[in-house]
Protein backbone atom coordinates (compact mmCIF):
# COMPACT_ATOMS: atom_id res chain seq x y z
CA UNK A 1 2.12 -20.71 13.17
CA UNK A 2 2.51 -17.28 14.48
CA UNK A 3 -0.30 -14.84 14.84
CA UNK A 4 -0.20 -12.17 11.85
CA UNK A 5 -1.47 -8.58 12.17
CA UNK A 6 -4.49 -7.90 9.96
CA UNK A 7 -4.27 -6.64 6.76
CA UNK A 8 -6.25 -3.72 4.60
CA UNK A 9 -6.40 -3.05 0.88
CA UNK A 10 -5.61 0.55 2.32
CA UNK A 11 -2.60 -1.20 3.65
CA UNK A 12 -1.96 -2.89 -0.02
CA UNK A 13 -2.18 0.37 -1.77
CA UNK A 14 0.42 2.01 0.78
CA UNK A 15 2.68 -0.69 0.40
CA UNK A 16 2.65 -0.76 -3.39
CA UNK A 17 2.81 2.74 -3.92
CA UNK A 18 6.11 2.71 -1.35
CA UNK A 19 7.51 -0.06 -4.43
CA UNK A 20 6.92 2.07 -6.56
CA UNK A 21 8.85 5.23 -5.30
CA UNK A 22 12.11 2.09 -4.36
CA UNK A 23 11.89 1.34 -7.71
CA UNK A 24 11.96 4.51 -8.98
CA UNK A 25 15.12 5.41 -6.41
CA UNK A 26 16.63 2.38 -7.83
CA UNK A 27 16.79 3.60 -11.29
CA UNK A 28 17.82 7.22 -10.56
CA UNK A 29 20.64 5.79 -8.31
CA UNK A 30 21.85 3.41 -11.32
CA UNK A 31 21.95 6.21 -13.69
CA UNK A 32 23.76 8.23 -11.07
CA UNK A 33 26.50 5.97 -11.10
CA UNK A 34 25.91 4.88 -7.86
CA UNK A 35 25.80 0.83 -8.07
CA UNK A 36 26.42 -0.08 -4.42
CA UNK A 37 23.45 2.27 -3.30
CA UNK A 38 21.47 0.85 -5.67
CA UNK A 39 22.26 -2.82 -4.36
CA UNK A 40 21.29 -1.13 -0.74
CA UNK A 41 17.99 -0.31 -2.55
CA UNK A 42 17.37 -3.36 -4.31
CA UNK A 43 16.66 -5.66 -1.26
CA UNK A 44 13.60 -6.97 -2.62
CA UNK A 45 10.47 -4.19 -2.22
CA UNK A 46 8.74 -7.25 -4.24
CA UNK A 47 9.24 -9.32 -0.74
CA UNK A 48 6.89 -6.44 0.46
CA UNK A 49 4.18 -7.00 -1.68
CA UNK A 50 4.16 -10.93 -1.26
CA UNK A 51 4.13 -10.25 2.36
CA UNK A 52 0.95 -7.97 2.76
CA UNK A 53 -1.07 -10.25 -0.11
CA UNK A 54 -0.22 -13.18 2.83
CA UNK A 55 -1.50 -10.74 5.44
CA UNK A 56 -4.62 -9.88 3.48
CA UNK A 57 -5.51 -13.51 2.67
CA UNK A 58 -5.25 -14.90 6.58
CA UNK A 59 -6.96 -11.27 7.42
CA UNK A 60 -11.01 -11.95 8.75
CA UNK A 61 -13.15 -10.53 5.64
């Protein structure tokens, strides 16, 4: 399995609060009128999150 970089909670919040503002793009670009941006948008900021909780569980405590 390949070595993964260590993780911080600093590095959690950072993440999350980038989801948040993707999210929030997402929506204003769907009540735009812009679908197809908001497709561009919607490639999975969840996928994010999942992937820093791995980081932070194989992280050293």
């Amino acid at each position: 399995m390949p070595d993964i970089k260590s993780a911080t909670p600093a590095d959690r919040d950072a993440v999350l609060a980038g989801t948040m503002y993707l999210r929030l793009a997402r929506k204003l670009l769907v009540e735009a009128g812009l679908p197809r941006a908001a497709a561009a948008v919607r490639k999975s900021p969840d996928g994010a999150v999942r992937h820093i909780d791995q980081r932070l569980r194989r992280s050293p405590s």
